[in-house]
Protein backbone atom coordinates (compact mmCIF):
# COMPACT_ATOMS: atom_id res chain seq x y z
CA UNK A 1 20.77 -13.63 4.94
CA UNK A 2 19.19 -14.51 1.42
CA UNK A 3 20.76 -14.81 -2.05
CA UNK A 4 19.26 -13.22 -4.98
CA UNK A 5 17.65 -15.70 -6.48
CA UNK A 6 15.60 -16.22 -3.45
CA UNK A 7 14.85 -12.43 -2.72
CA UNK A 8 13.73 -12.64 -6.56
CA UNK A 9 11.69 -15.50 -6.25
CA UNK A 10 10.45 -13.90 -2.34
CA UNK A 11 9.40 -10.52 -4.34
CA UNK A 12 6.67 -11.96 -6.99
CA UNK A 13 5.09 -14.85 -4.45
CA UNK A 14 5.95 -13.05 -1.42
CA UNK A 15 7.35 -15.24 1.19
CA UNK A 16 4.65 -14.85 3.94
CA UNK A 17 2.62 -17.31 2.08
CA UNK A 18 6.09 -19.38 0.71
CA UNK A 19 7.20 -20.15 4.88
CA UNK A 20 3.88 -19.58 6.50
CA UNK A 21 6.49 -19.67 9.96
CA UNK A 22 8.56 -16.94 9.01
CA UNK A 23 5.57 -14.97 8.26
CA UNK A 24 4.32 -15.31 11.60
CA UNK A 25 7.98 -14.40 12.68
CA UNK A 26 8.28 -11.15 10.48
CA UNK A 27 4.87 -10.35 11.14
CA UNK A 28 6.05 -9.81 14.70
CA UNK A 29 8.95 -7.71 14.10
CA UNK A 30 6.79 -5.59 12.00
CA UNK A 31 4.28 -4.87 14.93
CA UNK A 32 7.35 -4.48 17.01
CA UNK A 33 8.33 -1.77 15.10
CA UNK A 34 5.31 -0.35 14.59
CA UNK A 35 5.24 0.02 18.49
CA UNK A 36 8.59 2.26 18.38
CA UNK A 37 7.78 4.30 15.82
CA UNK A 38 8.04 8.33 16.17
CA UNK A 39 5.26 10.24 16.67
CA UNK A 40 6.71 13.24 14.80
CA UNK A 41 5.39 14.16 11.34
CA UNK A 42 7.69 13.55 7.84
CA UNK A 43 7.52 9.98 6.30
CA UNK A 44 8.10 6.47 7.26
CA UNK A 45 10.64 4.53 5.05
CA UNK A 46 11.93 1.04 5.09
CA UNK A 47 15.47 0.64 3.53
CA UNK A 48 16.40 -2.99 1.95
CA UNK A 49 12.65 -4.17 1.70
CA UNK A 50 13.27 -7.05 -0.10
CA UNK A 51 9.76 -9.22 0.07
CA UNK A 52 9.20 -6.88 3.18
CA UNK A 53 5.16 -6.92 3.71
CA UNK A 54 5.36 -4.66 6.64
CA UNK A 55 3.00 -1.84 4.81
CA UNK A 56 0.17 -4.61 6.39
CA UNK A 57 0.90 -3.37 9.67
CA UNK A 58 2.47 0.25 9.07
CA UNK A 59 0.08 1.91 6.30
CA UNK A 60 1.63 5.27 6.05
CA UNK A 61 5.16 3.91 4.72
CA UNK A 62 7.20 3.47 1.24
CA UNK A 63 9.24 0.99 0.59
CA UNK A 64 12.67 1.09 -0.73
CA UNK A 65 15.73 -1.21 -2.16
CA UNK A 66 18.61 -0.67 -3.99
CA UNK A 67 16.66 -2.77 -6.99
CA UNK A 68 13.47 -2.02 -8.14
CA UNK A 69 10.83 -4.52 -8.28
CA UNK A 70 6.75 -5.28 -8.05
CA UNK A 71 7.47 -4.69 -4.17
CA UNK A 72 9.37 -1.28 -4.26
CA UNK A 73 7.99 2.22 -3.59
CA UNK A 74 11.55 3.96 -4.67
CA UNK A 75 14.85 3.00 -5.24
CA UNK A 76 17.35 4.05 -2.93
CA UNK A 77 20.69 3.32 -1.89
CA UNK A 78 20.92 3.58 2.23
CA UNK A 79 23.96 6.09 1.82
CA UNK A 80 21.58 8.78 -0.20
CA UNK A 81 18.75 8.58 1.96
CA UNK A 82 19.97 12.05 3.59
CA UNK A 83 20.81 13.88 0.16
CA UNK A 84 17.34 12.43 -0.93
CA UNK A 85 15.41 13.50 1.82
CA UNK A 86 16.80 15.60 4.05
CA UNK A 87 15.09 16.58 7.28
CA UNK A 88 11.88 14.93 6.18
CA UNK A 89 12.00 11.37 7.08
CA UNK A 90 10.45 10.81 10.76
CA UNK A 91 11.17 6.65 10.97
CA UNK A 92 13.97 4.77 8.90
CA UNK A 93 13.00 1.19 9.17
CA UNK A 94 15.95 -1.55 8.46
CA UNK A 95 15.62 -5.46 8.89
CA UNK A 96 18.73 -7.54 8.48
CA UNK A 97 20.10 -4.79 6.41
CA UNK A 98 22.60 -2.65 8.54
CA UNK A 99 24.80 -5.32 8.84
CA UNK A 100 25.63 -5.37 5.28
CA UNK A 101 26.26 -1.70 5.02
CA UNK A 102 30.19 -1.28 4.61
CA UNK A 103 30.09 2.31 5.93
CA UNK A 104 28.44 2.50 8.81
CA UNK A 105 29.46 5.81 10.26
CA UNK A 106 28.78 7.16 6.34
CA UNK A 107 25.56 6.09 6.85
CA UNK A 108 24.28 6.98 10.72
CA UNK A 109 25.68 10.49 9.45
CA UNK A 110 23.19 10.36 6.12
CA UNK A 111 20.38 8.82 8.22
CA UNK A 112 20.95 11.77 11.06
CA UNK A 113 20.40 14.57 8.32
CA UNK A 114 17.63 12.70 6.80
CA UNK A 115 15.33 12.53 9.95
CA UNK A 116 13.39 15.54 11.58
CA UNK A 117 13.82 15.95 15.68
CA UNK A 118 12.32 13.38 17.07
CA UNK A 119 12.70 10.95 14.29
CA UNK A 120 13.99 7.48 15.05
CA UNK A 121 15.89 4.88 13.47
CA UNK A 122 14.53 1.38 14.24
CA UNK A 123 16.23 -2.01 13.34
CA UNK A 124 15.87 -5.62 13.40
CA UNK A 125 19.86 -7.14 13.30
CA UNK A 126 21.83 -10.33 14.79
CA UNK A 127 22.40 -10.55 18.66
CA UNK A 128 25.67 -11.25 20.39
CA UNK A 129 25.47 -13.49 22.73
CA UNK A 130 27.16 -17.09 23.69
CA UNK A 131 23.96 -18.74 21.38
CA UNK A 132 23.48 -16.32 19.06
CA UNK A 133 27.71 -16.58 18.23
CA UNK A 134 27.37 -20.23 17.82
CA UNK A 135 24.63 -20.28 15.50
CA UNK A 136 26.05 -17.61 12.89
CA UNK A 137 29.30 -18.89 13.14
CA UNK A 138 28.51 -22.40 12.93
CA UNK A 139 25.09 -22.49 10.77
CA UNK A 140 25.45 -18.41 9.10
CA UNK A 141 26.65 -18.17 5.43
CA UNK A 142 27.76 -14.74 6.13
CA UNK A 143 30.71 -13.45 8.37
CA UNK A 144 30.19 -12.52 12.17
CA UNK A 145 33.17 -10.88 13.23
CA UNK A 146 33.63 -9.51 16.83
CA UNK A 147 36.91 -8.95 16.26
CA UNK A 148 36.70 -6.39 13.72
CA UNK A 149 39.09 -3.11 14.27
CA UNK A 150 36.92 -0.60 12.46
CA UNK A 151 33.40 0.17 11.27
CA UNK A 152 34.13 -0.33 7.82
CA UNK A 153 34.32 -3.43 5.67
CA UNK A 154 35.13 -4.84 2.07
CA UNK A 155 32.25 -4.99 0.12
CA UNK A 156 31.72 -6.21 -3.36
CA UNK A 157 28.09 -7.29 -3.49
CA UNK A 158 25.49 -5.56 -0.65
CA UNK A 159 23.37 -8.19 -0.72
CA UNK A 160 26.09 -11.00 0.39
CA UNK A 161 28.97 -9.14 1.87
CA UNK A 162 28.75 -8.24 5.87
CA UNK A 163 29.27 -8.77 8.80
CA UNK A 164 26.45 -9.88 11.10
CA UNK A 165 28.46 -8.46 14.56
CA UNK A 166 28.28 -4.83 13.18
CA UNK A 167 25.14 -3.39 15.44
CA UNK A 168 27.36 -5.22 18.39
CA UNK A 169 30.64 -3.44 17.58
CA UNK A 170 28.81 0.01 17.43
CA UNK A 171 25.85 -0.20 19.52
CA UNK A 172 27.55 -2.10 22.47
CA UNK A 173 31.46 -2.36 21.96
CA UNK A 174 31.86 1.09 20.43
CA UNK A 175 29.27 2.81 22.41
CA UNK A 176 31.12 5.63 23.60
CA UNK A 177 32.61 6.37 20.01
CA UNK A 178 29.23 6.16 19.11
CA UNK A 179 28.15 8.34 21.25
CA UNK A 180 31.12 10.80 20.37
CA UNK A 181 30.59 10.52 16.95
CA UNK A 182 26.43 10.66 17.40
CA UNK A 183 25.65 13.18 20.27
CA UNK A 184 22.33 13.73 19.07
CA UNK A 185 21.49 10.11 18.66
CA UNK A 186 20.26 8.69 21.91
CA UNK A 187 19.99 4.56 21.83
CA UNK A 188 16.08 4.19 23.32
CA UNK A 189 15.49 0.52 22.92
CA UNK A 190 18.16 -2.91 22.45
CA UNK A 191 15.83 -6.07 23.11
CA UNK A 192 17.02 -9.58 22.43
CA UNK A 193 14.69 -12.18 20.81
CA UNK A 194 13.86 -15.17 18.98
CA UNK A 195 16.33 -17.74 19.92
CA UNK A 196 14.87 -20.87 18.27
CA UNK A 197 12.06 -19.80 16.46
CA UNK A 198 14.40 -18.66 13.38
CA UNK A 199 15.68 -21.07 12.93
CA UNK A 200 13.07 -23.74 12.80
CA UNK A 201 11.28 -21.83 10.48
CA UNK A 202 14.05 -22.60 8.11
CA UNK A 203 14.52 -18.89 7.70
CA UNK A 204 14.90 -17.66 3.95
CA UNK A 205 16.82 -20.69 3.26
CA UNK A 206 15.02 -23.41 3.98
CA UNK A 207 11.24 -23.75 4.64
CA UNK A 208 10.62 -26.52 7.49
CA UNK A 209 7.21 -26.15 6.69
CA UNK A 210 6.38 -25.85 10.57
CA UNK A 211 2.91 -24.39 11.09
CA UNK A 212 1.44 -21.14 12.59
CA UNK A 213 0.06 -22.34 15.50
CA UNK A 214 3.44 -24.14 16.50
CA UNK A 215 5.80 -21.71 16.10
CA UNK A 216 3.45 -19.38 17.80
CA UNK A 217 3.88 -22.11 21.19
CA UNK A 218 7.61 -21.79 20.26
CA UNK A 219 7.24 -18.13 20.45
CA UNK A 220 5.59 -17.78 23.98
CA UNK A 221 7.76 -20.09 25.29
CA UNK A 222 10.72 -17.95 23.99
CA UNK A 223 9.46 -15.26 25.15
CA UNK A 224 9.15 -16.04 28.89
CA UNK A 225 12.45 -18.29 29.42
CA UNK A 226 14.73 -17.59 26.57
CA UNK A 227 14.38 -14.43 24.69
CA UNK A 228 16.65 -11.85 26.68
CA UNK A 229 20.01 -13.83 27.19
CA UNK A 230 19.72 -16.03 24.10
CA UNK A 231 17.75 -14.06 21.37
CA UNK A 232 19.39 -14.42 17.68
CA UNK A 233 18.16 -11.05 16.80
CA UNK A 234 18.10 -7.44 18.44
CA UNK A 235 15.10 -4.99 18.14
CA UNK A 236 17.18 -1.67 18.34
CA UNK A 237 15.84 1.66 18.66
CA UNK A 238 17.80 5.15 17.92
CA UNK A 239 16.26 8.45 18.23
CA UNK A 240 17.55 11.55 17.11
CA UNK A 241 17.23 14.52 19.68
């Protein structure tokens, strides 16, 4: 959803205070996620961070990417995170970053042996739905592919390659294989949101330079009317039993 030169640029001015709007909007998802989080004891980690200011809301938690930089904890590649730290981790936070994982199954497998009993995963990713297809197929610089056979993609660069349909396919399409595959993952939470507010915040591309107060009015709106059937984004919420 961002190129490097704008996660570089996000990471040293931080982007809360670049697109006052999308702060408001991430600050959200953050508390969001704060109020799924796992009681159980072993560490809270966010994979992908990026410009990710969500140790505001959630103090006890490290923050990771696969680059190092001022806003990075540890560096960490979302496929190690169960060789790394194995039975210890009790929430894996990931925000627009699943999608661009080529290896999905790879991954839910590393992710299960990282986290204790009890320990979710918890995820901010595109919706399907008749809006949400039109916008990131019409408006999205990256793929979003419903029709895609497997889990697995071609990936060259983890930051651009993806495909923004991927928590559909296995969270929703794939379920039962999911489930199969998963037996001790149990899917707690799938909420819709943000339809419009996204996007006229400009989102990581562009900064409309709408204000706090407005988008806020955009949000409650949302909320209310608009949220569950045309949300661009899903708050998902795995926990592992």
């Amino acid at each position: 959803m961002k190129n490097k030169g704008e996660v570089l640029t996000q990471n040293r001015i931080g982007f809360e205070n670049i697109n006052v709007a999308l702060g408001v909007l991430y600050r959200e998802w953050y508390e969001l996620i704060a109020q799924q989080l796992s009681n159980e004891q072993g560490m809270n980690l966010e994979l992908g961070c990026g410009a990710s200011f969500i140790d505001e809301i959630i103090k006890n938690i490290k923050k990771s990417d696969i680059f190092l930089n001022s806003n990075t904890d540890l560096k960490i590649d979302a496929m190690e995170v169960g060789i790394r730290f194995e039975n210890e981790i009790s929430n894996l936070i990931l925000i627009n970053v699943f999608h661009h994982i080529s290896n999905p199954e790879l991954f839910l497998r590393s992710a299960e042996k990282s986290l204790v009993s009890g320990g979710r995963i918890i995820m901010v990713e595109p919706s399907n739905n008749i809006w949400s297809r039109l916008i990131y197929k019409l408006v999205g610089h990256e793929k979003f592919d419903t029709e895609q056979k497997t889990w697995k993609f071609e990936s060259n660069d983890p930051l651009l390659d993806s495909n923004q349909a991927l928590s559909w396919i296995i969270f929703k399409r794939d379920f039962k294989k999911f489930k199969k595959l998963f037996p001790k993952f149990s899917l707690l939470k799938k909420k819709s949101m943000m339809p419009f507010s996204y996007l006229l915040s400009g989102g990581h591309t562009y900064n409309s330079k709408v204000g706090k107060v407005f988008i806020k009015i955009i949000r409650k709106i949302e909320q209310i009317l608009f949220d569950k059937k045309f949300g661009i984004f899903d708050l998902i919420c795995i926990e592992k039993h």
